[in-house]
PDB file of N, CA and C in Angstrom:
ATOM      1  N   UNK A   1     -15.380   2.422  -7.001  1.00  0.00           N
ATOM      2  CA  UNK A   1     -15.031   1.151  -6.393  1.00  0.00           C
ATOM      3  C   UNK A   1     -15.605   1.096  -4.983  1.00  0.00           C
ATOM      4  N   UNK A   2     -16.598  -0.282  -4.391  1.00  0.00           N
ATOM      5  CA  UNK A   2     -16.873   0.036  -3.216  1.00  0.00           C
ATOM      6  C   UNK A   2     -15.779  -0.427  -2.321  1.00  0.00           C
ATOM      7  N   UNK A   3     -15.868  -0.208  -1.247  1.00  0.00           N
ATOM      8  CA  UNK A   3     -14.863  -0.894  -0.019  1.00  0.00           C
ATOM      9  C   UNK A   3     -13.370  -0.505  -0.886  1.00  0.00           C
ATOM     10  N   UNK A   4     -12.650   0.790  -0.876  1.00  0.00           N
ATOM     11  CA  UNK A   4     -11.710   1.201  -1.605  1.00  0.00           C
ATOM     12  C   UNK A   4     -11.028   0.855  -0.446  1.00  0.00           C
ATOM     13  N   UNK A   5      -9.473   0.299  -0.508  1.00  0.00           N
ATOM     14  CA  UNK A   5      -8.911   0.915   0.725  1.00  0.00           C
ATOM     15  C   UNK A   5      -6.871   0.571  -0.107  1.00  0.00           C
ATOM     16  N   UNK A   6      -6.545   1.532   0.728  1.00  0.00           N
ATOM     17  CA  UNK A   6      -4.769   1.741   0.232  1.00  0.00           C
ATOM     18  C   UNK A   6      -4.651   3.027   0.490  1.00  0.00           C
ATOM     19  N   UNK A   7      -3.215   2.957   0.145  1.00  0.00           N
ATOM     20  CA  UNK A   7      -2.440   4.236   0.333  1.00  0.00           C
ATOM     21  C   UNK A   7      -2.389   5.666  -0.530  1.00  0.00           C
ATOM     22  N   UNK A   8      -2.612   6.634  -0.353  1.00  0.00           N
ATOM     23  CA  UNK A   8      -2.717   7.620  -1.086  1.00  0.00           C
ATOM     24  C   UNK A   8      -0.774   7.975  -0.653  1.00  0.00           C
ATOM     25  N   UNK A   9      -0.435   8.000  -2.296  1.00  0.00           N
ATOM     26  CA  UNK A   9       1.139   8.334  -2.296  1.00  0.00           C
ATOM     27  C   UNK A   9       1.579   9.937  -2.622  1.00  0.00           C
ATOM     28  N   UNK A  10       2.308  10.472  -2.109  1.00  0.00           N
ATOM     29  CA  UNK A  10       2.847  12.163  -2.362  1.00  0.00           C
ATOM     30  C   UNK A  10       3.581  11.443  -3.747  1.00  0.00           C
ATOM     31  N   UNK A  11       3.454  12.380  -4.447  1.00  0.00           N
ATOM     32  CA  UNK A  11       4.066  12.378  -6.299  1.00  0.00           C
ATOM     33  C   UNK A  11       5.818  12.219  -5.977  1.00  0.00           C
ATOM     34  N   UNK A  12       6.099  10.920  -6.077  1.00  0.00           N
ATOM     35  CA  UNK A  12       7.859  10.645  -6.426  1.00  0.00           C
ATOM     36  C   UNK A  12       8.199   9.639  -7.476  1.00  0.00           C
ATOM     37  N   UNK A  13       9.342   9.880  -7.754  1.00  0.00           N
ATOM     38  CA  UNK A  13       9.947   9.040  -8.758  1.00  0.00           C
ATOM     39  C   UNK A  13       9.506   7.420  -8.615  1.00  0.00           C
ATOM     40  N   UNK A  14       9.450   6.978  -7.277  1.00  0.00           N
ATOM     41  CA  UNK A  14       8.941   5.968  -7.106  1.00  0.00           C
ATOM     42  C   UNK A  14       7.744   5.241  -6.947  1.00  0.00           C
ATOM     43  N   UNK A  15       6.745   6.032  -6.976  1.00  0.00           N
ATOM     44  CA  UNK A  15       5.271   5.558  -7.370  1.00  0.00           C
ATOM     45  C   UNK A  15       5.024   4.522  -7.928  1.00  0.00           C
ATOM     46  N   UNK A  16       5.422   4.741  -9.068  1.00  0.00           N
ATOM     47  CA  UNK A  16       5.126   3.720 -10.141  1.00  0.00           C
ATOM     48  C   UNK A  16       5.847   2.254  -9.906  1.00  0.00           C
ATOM     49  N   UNK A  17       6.781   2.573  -9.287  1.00  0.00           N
ATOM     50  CA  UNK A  17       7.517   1.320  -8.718  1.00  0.00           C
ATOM     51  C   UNK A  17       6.863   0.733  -7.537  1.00  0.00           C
ATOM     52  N   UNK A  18       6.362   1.515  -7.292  1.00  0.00           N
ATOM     53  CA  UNK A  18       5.650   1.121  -5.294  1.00  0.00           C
ATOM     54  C   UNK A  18       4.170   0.424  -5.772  1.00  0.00           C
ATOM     55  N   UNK A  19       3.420   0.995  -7.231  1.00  0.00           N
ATOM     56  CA  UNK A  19       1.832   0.001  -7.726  1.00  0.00           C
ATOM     57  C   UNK A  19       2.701  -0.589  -8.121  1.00  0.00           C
ATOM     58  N   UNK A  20       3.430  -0.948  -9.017  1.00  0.00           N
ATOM     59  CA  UNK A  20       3.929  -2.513  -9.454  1.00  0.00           C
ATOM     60  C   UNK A  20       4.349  -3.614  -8.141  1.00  0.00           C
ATOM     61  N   UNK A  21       4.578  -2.895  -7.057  1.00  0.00           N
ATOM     62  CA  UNK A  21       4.717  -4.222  -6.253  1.00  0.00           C
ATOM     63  C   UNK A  21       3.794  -4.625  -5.764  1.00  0.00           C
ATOM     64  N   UNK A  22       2.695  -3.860  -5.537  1.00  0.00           N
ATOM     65  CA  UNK A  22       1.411  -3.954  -4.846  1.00  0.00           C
ATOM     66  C   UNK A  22       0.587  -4.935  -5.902  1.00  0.00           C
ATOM     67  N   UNK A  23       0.981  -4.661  -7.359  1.00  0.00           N
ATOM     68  CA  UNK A  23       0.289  -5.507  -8.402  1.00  0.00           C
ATOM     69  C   UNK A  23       0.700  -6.598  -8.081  1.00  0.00           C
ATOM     70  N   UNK A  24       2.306  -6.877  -7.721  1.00  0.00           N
ATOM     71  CA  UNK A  24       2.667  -8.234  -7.433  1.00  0.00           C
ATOM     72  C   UNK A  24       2.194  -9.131  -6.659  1.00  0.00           C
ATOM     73  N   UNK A  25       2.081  -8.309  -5.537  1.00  0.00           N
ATOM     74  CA  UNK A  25       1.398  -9.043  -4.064  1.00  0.00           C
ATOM     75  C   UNK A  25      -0.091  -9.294  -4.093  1.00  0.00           C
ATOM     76  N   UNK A  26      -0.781  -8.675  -4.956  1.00  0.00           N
ATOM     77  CA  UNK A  26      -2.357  -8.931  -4.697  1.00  0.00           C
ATOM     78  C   UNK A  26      -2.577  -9.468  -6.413  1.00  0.00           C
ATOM     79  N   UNK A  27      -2.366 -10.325  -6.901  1.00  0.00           N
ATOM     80  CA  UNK A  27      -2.583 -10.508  -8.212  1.00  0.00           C
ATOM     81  C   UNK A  27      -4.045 -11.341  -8.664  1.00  0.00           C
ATOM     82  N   UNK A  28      -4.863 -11.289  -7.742  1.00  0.00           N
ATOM     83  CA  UNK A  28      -6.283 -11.702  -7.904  1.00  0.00           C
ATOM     84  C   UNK A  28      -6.756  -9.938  -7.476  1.00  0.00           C
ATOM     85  N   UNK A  29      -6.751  -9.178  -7.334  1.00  0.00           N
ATOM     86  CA  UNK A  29      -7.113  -8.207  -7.299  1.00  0.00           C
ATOM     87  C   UNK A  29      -6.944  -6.981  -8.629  1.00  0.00           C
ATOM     88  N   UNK A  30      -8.548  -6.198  -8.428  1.00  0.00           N
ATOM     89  CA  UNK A  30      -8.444  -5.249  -9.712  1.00  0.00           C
ATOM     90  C   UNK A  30      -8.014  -3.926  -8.576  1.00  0.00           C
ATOM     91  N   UNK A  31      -6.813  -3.290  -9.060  1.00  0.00           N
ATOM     92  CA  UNK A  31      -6.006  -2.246  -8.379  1.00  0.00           C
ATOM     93  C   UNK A  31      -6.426  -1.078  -9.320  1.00  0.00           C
ATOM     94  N   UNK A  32      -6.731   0.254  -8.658  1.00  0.00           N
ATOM     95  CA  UNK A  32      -6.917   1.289  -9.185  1.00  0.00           C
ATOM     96  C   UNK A  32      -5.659   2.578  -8.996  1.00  0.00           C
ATOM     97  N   UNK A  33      -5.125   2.715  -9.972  1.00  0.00           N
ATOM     98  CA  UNK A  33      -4.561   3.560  -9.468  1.00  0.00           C
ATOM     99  C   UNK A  33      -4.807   4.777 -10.033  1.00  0.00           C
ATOM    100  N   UNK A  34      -4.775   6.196  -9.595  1.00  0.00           N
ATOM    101  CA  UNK A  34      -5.264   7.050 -10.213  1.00  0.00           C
ATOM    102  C   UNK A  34      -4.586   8.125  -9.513  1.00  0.00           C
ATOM    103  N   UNK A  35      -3.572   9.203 -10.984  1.00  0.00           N
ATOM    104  CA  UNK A  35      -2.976  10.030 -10.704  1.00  0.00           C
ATOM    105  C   UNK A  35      -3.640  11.613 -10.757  1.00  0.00           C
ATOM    106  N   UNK A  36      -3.415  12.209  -9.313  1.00  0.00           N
ATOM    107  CA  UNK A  36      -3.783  13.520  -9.229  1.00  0.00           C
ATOM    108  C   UNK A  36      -2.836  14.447  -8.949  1.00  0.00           C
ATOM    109  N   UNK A  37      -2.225  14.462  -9.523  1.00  0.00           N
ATOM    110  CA  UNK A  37      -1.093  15.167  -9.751  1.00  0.00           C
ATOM    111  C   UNK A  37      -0.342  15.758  -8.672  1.00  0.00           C
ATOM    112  N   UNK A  38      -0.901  15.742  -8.072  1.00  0.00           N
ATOM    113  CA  UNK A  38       0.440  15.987  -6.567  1.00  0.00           C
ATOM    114  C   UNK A  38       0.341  14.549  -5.531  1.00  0.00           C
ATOM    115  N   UNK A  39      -0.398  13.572  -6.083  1.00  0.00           N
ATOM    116  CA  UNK A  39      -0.821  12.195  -5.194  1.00  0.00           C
ATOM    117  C   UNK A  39      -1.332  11.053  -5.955  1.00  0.00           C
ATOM    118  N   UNK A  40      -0.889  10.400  -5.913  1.00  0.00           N
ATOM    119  CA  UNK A  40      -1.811   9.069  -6.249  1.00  0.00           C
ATOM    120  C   UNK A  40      -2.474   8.215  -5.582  1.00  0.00           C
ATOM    121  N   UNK A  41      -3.230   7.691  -5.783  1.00  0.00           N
ATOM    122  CA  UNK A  41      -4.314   7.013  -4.867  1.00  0.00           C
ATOM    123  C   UNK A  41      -4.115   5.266  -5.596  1.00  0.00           C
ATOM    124  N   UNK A  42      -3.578   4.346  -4.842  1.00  0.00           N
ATOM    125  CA  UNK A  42      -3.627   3.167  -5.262  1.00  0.00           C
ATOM    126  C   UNK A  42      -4.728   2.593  -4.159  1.00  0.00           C
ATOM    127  N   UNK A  43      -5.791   1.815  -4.848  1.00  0.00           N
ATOM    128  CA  UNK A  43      -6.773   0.803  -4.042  1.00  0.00           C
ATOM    129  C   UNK A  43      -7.132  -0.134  -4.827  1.00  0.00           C
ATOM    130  N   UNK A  44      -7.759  -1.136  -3.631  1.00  0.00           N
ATOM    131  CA  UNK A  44      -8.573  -1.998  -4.106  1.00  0.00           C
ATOM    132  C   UNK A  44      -9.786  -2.337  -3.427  1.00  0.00           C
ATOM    133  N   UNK A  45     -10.490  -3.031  -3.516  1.00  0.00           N
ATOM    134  CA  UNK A  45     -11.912  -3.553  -2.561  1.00  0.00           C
ATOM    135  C   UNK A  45     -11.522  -4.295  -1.327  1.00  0.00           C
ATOM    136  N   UNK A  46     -11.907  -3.939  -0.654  1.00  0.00           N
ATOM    137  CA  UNK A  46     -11.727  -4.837   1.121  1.00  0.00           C
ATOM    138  C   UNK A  46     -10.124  -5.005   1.526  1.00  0.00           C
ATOM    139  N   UNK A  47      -9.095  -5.354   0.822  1.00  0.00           N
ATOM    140  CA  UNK A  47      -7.659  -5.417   1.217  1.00  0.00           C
ATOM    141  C   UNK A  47      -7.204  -5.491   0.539  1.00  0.00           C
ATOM    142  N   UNK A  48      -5.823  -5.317   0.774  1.00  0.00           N
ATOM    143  CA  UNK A  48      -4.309  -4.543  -0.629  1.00  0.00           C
ATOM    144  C   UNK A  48      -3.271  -5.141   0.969  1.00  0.00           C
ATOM    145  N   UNK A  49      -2.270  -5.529  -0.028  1.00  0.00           N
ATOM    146  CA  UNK A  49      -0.631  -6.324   0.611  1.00  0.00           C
ATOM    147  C   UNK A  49       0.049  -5.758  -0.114  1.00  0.00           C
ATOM    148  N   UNK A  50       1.306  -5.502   0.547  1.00  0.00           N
ATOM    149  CA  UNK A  50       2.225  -4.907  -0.140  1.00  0.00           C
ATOM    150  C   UNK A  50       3.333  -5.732   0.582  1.00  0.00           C
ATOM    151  N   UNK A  51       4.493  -6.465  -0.046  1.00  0.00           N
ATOM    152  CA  UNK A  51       5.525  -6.710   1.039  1.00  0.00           C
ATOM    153  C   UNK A  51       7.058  -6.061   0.649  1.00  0.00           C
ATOM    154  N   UNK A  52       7.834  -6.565   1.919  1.00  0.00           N
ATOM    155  CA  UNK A  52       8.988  -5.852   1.481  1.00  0.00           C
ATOM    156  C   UNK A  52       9.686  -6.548   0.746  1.00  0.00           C
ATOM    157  N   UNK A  53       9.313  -7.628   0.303  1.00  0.00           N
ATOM    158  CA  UNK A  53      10.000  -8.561  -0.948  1.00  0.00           C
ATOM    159  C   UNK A  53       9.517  -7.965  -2.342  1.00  0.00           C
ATOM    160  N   UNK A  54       8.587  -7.976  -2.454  1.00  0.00           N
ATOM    161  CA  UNK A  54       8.092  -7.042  -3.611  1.00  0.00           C
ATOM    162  C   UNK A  54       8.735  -5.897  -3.621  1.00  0.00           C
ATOM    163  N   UNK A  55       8.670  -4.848  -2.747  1.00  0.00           N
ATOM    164  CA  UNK A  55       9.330  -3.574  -2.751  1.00  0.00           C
ATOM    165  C   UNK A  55      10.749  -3.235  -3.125  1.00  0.00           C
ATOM    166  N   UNK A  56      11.586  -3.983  -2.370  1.00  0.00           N
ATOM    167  CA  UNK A  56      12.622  -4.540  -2.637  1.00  0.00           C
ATOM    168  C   UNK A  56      13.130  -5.280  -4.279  1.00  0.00           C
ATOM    169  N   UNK A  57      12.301  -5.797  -4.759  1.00  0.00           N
ATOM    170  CA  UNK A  57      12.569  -6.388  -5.672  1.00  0.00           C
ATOM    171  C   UNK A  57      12.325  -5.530  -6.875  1.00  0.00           C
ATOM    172  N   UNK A  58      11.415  -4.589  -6.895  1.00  0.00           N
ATOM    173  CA  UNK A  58      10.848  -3.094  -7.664  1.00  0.00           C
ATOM    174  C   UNK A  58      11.537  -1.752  -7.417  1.00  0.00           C
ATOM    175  N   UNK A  59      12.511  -1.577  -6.459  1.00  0.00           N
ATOM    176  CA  UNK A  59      13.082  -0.169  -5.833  1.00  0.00           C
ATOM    177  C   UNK A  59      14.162  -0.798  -5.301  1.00  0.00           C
ATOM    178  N   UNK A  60      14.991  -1.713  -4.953  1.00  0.00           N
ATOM    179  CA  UNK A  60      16.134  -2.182  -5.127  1.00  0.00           C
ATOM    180  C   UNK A  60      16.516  -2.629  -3.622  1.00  0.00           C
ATOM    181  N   UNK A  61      17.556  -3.613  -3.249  1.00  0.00           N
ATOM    182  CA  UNK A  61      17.997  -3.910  -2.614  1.00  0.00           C
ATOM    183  C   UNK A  61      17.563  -3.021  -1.126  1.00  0.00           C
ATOM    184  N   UNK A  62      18.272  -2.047  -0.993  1.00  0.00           N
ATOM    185  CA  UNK A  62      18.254  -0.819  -0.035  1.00  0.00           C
ATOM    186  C   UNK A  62      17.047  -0.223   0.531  1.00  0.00           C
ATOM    187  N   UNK A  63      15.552  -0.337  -0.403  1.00  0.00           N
ATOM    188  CA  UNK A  63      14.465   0.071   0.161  1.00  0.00           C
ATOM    189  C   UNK A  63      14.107  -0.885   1.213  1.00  0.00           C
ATOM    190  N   UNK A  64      13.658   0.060   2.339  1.00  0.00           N
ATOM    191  CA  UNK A  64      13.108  -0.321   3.635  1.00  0.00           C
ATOM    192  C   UNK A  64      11.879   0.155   3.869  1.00  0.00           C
ATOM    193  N   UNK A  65      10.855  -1.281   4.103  1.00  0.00           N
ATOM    194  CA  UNK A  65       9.230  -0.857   4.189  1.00  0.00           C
ATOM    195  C   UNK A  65       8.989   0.243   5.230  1.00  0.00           C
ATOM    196  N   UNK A  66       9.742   0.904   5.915  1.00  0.00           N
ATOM    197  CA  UNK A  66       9.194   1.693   6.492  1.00  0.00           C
ATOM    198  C   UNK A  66       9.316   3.018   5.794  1.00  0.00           C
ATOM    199  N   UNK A  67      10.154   2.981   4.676  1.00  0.00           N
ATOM    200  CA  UNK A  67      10.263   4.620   3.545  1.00  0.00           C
ATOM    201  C   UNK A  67       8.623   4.747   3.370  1.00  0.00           C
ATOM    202  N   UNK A  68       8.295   3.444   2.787  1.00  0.00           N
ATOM    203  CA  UNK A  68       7.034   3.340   2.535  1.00  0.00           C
ATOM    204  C   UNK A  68       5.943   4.616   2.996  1.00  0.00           C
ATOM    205  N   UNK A  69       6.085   4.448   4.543  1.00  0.00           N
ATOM    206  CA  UNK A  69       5.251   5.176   5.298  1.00  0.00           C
ATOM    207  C   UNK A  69       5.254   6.660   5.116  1.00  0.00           C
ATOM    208  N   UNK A  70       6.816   7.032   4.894  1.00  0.00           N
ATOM    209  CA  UNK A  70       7.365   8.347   4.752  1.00  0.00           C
ATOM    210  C   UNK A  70       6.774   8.993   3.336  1.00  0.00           C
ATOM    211  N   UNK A  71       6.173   7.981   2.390  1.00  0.00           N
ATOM    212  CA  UNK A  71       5.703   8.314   1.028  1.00  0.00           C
ATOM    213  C   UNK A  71       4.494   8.035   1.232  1.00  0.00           C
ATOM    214  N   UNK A  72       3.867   7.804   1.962  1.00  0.00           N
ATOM    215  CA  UNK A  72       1.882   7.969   1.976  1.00  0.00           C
ATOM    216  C   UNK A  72       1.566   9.213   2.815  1.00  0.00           C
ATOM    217  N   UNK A  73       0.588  10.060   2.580  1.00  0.00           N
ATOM    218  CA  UNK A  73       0.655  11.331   2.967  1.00  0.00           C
ATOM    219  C   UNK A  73      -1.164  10.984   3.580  1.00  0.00           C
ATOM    220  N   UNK A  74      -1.517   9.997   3.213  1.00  0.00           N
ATOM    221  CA  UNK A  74      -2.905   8.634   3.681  1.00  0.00           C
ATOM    222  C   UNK A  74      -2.985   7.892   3.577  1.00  0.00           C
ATOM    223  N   UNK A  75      -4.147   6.717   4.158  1.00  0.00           N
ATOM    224  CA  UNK A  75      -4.529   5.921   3.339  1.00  0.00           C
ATOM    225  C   UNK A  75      -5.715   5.958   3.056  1.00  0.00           C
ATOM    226  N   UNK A  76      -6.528   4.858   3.108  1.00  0.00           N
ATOM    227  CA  UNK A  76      -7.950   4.594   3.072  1.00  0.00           C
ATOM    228  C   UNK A  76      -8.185   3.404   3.708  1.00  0.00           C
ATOM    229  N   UNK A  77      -9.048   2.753   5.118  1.00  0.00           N
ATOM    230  CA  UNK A  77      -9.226   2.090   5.760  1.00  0.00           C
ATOM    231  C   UNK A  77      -8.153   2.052   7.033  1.00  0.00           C
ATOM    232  N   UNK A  78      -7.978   0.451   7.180  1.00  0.00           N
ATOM    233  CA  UNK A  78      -6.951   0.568   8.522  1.00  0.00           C
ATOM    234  C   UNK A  78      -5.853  -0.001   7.669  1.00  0.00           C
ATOM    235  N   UNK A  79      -4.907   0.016   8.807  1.00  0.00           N
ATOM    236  CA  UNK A  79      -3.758  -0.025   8.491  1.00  0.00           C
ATOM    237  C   UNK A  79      -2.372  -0.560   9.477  1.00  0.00           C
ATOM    238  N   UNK A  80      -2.355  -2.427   8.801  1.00  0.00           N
ATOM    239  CA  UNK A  80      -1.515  -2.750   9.843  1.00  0.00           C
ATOM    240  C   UNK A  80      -0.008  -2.832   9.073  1.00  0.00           C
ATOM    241  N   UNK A  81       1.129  -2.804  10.151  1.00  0.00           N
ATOM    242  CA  UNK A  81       2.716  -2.835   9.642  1.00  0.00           C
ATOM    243  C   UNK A  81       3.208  -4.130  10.406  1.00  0.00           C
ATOM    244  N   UNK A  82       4.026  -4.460   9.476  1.00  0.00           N
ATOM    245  CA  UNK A  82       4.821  -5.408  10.334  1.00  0.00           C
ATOM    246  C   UNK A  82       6.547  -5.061   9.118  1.00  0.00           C
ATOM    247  N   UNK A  83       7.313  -5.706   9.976  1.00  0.00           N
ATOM    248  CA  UNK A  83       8.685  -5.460   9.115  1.00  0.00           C
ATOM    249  C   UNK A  83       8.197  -5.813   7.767  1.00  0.00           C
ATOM    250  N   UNK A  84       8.005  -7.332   7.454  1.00  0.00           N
ATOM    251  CA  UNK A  84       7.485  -7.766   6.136  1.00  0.00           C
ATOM    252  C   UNK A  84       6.576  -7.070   5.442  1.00  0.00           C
ATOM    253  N   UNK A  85       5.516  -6.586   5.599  1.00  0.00           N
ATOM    254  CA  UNK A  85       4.209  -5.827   5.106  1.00  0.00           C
ATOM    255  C   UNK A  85       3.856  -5.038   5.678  1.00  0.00           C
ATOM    256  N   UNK A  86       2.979  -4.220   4.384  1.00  0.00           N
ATOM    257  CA  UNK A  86       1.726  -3.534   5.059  1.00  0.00           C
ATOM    258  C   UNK A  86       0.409  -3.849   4.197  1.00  0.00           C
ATOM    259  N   UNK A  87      -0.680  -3.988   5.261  1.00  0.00           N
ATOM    260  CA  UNK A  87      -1.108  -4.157   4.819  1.00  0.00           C
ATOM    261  C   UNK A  87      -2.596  -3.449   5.105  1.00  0.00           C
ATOM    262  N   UNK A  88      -3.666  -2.986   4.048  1.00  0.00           N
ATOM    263  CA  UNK A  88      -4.999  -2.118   4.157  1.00  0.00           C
ATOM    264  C   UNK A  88      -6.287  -2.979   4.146  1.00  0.00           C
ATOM    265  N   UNK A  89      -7.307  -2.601   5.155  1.00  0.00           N
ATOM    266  CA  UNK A  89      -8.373  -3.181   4.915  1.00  0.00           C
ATOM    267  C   UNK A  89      -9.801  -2.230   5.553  1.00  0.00           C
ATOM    268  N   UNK A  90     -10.778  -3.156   5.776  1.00  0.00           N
ATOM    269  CA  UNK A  90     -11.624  -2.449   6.140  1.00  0.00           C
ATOM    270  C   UNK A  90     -11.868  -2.742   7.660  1.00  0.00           C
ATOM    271  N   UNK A  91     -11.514  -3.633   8.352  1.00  0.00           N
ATOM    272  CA  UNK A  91     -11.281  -4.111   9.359  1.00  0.00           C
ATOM    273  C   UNK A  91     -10.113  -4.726   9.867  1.00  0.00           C
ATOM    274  N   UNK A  92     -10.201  -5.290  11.029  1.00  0.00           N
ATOM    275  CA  UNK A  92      -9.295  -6.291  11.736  1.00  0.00           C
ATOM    276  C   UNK A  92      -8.968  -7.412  10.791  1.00  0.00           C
ATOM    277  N   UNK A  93      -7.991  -7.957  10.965  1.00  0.00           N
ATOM    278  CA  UNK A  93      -7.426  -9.294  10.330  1.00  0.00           C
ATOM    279  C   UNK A  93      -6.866  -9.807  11.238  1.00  0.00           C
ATOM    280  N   UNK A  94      -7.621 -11.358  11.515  1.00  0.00           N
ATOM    281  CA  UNK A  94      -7.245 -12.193  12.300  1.00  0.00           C
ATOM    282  C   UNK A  94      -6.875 -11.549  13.266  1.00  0.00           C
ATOM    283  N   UNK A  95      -5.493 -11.287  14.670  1.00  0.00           N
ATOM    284  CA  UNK A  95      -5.487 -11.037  15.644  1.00  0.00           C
ATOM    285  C   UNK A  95      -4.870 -10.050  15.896  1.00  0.00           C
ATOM    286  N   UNK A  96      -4.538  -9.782  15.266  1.00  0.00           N
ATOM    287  CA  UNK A  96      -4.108  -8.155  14.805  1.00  0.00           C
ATOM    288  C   UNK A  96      -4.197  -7.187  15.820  1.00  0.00           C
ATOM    289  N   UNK A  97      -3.887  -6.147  16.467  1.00  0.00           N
ATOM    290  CA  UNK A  97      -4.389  -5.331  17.355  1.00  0.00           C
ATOM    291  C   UNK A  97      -3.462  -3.755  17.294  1.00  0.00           C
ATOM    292  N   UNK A  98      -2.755  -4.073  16.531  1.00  0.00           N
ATOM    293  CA  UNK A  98      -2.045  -2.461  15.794  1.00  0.00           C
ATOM    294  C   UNK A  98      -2.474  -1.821  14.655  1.00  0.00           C
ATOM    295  N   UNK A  99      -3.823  -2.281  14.656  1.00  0.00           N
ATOM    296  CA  UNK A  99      -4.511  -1.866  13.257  1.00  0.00           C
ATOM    297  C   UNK A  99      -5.055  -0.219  13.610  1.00  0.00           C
ATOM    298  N   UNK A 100      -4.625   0.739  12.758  1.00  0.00           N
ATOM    299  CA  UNK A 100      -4.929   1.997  13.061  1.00  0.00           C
ATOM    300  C   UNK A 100      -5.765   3.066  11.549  1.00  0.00           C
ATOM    301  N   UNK A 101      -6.622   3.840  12.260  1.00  0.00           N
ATOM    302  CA  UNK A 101      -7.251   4.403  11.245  1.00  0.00           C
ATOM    303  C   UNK A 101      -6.710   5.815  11.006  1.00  0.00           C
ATOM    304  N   UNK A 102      -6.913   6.681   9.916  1.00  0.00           N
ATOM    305  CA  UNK A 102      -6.747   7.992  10.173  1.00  0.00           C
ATOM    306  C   UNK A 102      -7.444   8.745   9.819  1.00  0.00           C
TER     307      UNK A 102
END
């Protein structure tokens, strides 16, 4: 895939719950996810959204987008947060200025 970018996840019960919301939020997008057995790697081309309505709605009431963070061990590209989302790309979006690489 060119221009890959998302979160590489540490192996938990909730994975699979965390690409289904990401499927939710980007549903014009082809999402890859691919398990390596101690990580999964969810991407897509140029940008991936994830929100905490989705998350929430897939992992229940109680999940808070910032667990999120505590379950990516990477990502791929940058990477902005806000309470509502996160979200991956290959650059800046719009005015953005907490966009960070690793």
């Amino acid at each position: 895939m060119d221009n890959a970018v998302g979160p590489i996840l540490r192996m938990c019960d909730e994975v699979e719950l965390v690409a289904a919301a990401i499927e939710d939020d980007n549903p014009d997008k082809e999402i890859e996810v691919i398990d390596r057995g101690s990580y999964v790697r969810i991407h897509a081309s140029d940008h991936l959204r994830v929100t905490a309505e989705s998350l929430k709605r897939h992992l229940g009431d109680q999940f808070e987008i910032r667990s999120l963070e505590a379950m990516m061990s990477a990502f791929s590209g940058r990477i902005q947060t806000s309470s509502d989302s996160v979200e991956w790309s290959l650059g800046r979006r719009g005015t953005a200025s907490t966009a960070a690489t690793r």
